[in-house]
C-alpha atoms as a PDB file:
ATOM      1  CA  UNK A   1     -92.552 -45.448-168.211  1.00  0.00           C
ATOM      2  CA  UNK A   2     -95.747 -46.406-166.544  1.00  0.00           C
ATOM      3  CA  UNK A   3     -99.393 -45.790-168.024  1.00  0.00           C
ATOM      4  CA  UNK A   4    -103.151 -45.473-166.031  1.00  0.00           C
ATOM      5  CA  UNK A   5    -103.923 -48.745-168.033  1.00  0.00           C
ATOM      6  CA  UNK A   6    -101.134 -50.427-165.879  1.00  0.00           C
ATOM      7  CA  UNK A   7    -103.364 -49.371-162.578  1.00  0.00           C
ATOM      8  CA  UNK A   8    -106.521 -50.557-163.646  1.00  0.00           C
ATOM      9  CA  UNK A   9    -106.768 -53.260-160.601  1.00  0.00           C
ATOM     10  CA  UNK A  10    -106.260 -50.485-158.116  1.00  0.00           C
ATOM     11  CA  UNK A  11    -109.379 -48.065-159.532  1.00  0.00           C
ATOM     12  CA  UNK A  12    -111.765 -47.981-157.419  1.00  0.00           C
ATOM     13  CA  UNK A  13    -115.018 -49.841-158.371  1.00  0.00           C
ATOM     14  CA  UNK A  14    -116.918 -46.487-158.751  1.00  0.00           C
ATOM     15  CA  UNK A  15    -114.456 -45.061-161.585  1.00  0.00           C
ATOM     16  CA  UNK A  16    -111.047 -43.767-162.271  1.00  0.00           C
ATOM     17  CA  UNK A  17    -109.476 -41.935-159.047  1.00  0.00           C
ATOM     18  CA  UNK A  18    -108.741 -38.068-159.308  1.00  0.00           C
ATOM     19  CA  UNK A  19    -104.985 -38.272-159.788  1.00  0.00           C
ATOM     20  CA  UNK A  20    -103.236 -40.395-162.497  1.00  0.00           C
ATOM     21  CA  UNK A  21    -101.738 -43.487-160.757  1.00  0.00           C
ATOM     22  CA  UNK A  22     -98.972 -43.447-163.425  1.00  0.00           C
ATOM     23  CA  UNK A  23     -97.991 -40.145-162.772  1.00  0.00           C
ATOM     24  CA  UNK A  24     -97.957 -40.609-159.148  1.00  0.00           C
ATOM     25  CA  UNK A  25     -95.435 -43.356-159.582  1.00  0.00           C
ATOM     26  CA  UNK A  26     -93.523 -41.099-161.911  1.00  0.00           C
ATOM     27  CA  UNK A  27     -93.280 -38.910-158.461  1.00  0.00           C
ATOM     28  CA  UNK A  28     -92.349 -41.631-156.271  1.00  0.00           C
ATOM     29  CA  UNK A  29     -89.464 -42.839-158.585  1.00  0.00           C
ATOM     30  CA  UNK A  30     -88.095 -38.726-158.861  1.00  0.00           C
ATOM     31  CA  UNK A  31     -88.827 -38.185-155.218  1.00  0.00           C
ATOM     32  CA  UNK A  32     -86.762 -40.950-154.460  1.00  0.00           C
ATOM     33  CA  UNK A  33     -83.523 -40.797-157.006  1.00  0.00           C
ATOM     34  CA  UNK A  34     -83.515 -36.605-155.775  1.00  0.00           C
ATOM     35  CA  UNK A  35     -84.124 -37.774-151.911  1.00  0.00           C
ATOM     36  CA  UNK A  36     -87.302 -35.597-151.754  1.00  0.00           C
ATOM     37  CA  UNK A  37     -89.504 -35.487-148.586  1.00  0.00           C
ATOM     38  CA  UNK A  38     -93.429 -35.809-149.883  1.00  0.00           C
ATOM     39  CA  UNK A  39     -93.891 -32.069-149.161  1.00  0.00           C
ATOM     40  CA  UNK A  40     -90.591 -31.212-152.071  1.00  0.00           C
ATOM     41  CA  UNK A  41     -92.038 -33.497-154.502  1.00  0.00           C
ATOM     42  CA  UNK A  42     -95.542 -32.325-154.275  1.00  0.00           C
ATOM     43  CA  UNK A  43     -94.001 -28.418-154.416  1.00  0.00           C
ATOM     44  CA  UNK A  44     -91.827 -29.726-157.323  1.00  0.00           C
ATOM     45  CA  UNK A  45     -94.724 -30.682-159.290  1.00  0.00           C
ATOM     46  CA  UNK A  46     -96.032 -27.350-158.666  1.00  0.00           C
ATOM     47  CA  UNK A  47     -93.449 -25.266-159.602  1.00  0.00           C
ATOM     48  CA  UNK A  48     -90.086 -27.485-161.722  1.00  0.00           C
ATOM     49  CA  UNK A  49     -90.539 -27.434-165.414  1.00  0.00           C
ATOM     50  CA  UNK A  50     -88.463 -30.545-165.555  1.00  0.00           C
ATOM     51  CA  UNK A  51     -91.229 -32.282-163.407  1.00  0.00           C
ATOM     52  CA  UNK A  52     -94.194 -31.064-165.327  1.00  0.00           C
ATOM     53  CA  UNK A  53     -92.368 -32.508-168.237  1.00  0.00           C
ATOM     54  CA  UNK A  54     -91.748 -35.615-167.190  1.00  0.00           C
ATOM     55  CA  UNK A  55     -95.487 -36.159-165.914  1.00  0.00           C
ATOM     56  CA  UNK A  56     -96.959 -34.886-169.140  1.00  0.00           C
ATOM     57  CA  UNK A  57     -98.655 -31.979-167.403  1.00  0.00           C
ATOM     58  CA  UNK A  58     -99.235 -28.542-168.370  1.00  0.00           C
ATOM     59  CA  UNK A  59     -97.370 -25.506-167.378  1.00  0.00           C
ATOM     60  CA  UNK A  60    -100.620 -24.154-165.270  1.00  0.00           C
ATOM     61  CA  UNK A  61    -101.359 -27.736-163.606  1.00  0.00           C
ATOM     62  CA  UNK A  62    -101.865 -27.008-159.797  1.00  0.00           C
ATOM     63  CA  UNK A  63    -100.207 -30.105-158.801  1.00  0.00           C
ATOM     64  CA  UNK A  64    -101.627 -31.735-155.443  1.00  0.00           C
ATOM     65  CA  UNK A  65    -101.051 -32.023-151.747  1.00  0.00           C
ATOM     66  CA  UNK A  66     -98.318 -33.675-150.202  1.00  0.00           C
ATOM     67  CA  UNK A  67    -100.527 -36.717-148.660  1.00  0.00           C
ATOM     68  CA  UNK A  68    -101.957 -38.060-151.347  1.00  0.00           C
ATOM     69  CA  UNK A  69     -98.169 -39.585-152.642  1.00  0.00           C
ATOM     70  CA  UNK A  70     -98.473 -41.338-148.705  1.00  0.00           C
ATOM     71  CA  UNK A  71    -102.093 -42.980-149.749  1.00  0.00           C
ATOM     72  CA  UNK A  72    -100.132 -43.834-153.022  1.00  0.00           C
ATOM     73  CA  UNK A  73     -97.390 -46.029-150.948  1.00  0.00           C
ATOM     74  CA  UNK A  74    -100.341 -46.762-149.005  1.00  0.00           C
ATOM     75  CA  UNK A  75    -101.703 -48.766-151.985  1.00  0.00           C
ATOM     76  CA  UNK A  76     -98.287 -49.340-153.487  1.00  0.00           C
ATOM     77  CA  UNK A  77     -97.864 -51.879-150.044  1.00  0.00           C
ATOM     78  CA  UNK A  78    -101.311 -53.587-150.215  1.00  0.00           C
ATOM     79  CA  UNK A  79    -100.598 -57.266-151.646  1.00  0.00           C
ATOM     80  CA  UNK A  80     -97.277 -57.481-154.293  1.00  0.00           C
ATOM     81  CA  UNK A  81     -98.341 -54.739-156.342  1.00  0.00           C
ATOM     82  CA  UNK A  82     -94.690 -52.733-155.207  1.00  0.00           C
ATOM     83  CA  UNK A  83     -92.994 -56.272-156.807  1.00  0.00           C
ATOM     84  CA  UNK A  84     -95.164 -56.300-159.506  1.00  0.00           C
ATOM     85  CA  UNK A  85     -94.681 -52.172-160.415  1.00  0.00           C
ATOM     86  CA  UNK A  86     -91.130 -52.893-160.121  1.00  0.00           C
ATOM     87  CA  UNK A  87     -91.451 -55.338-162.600  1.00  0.00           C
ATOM     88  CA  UNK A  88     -93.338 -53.731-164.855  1.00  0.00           C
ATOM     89  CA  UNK A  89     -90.515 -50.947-165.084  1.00  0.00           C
ATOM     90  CA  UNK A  90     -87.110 -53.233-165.275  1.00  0.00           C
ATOM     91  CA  UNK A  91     -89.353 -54.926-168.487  1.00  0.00           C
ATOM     92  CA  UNK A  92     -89.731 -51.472-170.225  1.00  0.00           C
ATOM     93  CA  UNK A  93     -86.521 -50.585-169.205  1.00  0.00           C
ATOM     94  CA  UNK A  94     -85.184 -53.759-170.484  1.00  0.00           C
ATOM     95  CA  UNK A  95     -87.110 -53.338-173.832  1.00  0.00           C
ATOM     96  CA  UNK A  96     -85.267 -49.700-174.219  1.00  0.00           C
ATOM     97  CA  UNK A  97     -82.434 -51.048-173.990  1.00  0.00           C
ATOM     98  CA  UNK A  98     -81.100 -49.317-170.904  1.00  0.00           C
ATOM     99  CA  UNK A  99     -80.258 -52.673-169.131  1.00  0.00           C
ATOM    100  CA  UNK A 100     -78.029 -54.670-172.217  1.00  0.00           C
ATOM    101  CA  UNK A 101     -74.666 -54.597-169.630  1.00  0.00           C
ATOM    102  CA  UNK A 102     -76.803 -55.697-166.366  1.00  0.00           C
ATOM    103  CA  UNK A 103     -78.751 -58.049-168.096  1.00  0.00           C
ATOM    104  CA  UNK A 104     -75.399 -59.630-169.031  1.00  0.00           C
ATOM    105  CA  UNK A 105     -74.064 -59.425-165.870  1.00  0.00           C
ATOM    106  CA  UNK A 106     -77.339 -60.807-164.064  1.00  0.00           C
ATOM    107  CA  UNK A 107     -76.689 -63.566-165.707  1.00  0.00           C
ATOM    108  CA  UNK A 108     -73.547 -64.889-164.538  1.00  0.00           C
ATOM    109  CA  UNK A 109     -73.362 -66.447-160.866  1.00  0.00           C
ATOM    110  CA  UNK A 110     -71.989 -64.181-158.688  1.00  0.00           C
ATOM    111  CA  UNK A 111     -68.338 -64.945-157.114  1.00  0.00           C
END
Protein backbone atom coordinates (compact mmCIF):
# COMPACT_ATOMS: atom_id res chain seq x y z
CA UNK A 1 0.00 0.00 0.00
CA UNK A 2 2.56 2.57 0.87
CA UNK A 3 6.06 3.05 -0.97
CA UNK A 4 9.68 4.82 0.44
CA UNK A 5 8.91 7.42 -2.38
CA UNK A 6 5.77 8.40 -0.28
CA UNK A 7 8.37 9.29 2.78
CA UNK A 8 10.68 11.27 0.99
CA UNK A 9 9.89 14.59 3.22
CA UNK A 10 10.71 12.66 6.35
CA UNK A 11 14.49 11.38 5.08
CA UNK A 12 16.78 12.84 6.76
CA UNK A 13 18.90 15.48 4.89
CA UNK A 14 22.02 13.19 5.03
CA UNK A 15 20.27 10.18 3.04
CA UNK A 16 17.70 7.51 3.22
CA UNK A 17 17.19 6.19 6.99
CA UNK A 18 18.15 2.45 7.78
CA UNK A 19 14.64 1.01 7.85
CA UNK A 20 12.05 1.41 5.02
CA UNK A 21 9.46 4.01 6.19
CA UNK A 22 6.86 2.13 4.07
CA UNK A 23 7.39 -0.96 5.63
CA UNK A 24 7.32 0.45 9.00
CA UNK A 25 3.85 1.74 8.32
CA UNK A 26 2.98 -1.65 6.93
CA UNK A 27 3.83 -2.69 10.79
CA UNK A 28 1.93 -0.06 12.39
CA UNK A 29 -1.29 -0.79 10.33
CA UNK A 30 -0.81 -5.01 11.26
CA UNK A 31 0.24 -4.17 14.77
CA UNK A 32 -2.77 -2.35 15.15
CA UNK A 33 -5.74 -4.48 13.25
CA UNK A 34 -3.93 -7.80 15.43
CA UNK A 35 -3.71 -5.45 18.77
CA UNK A 36 0.10 -6.06 18.94
CA UNK A 37 2.27 -4.39 21.66
CA UNK A 38 5.63 -2.92 19.73
CA UNK A 39 7.66 -5.81 21.24
CA UNK A 40 4.91 -8.68 19.17
CA UNK A 41 5.16 -6.80 16.07
CA UNK A 42 8.83 -6.37 16.02
CA UNK A 43 9.08 -10.44 17.06
CA UNK A 44 6.44 -10.97 14.30
CA UNK A 45 8.58 -9.54 11.73
CA UNK A 46 11.19 -11.77 12.92
CA UNK A 47 9.70 -14.87 12.92
CA UNK A 48 5.62 -14.86 10.88
CA UNK A 49 5.90 -15.76 7.29
CA UNK A 50 2.70 -13.90 6.73
CA UNK A 51 4.56 -10.68 7.95
CA UNK A 52 7.68 -11.12 5.94
CA UNK A 53 5.30 -11.40 3.09
CA UNK A 54 3.47 -8.63 3.45
CA UNK A 55 6.68 -6.32 3.96
CA UNK A 56 8.41 -7.76 0.94
CA UNK A 57 11.25 -9.14 3.04
CA UNK A 58 13.18 -12.19 2.84
CA UNK A 59 12.82 -15.30 4.80
CA UNK A 60 16.42 -14.61 6.64
CA UNK A 61 15.65 -10.72 7.27
CA UNK A 62 16.57 -10.08 11.01
CA UNK A 63 13.80 -7.75 11.49
CA UNK A 64 14.54 -4.82 14.10
CA UNK A 65 14.05 -3.75 17.66
CA UNK A 66 10.95 -2.95 19.17
CA UNK A 67 11.73 1.02 19.58
CA UNK A 68 12.34 2.00 16.47
CA UNK A 69 8.21 1.47 15.45
CA UNK A 70 7.91 4.23 18.76
CA UNK A 71 10.45 6.81 16.80
CA UNK A 72 8.18 5.86 13.77
CA UNK A 73 4.86 7.28 15.66
CA UNK A 74 7.30 9.63 16.89
CA UNK A 75 7.56 11.08 13.34
CA UNK A 76 4.16 9.81 12.30
CA UNK A 77 2.85 12.83 15.06
CA UNK A 78 5.25 15.64 13.95
CA UNK A 79 2.99 18.18 11.81
CA UNK A 80 -0.22 16.31 9.74
CA UNK A 81 1.81 13.75 8.26
CA UNK A 82 -0.60 10.88 10.40
CA UNK A 83 -3.69 12.85 8.28
CA UNK A 84 -1.85 12.97 5.35
CA UNK A 85 -0.59 8.92 5.54
CA UNK A 86 -4.09 8.23 6.20
CA UNK A 87 -4.94 9.79 3.19
CA UNK A 88 -2.65 8.50 1.12
CA UNK A 89 -4.04 4.89 2.00
CA UNK A 90 -8.09 5.49 1.81
CA UNK A 91 -6.91 6.95 -2.03
CA UNK A 92 -5.18 3.59 -2.93
CA UNK A 93 -7.67 1.83 -1.24
CA UNK A 94 -10.28 3.72 -3.01
CA UNK A 95 -8.50 3.17 -6.42
CA UNK A 96 -8.64 -0.85 -5.64
CA UNK A 97 -11.77 -0.72 -5.30
CA UNK A 98 -12.12 -1.90 -1.72
CA UNK A 99 -14.22 1.21 -0.69
CA UNK A 100 -17.21 1.20 -3.78
CA UNK A 101 -20.12 0.54 -0.76
CA UNK A 102 -18.51 3.26 1.77
CA UNK A 103 -17.81 5.60 -0.75
CA UNK A 104 -21.56 5.40 -1.50
CA UNK A 105 -22.55 5.58 1.79
CA UNK A 106 -20.09 8.59 2.68
CA UNK A 107 -21.91 10.29 0.55
CA UNK A 108 -25.27 10.53 1.84
CA UNK A 109 -25.94 12.85 5.02
CA UNK A 110 -26.13 10.94 7.86
CA UNK A 111 -29.70 10.61 9.76
Amino acid sequence: MFSDEDFTAWHPRDGRPGLSPAQLATVCVLQYALNLSDRHAAEAVRCRIDFKYALGLELEDPGFHHSVLSDFRDRLAEGDRADRLLGLALTRIRRAGLLKGLAARASRPFP
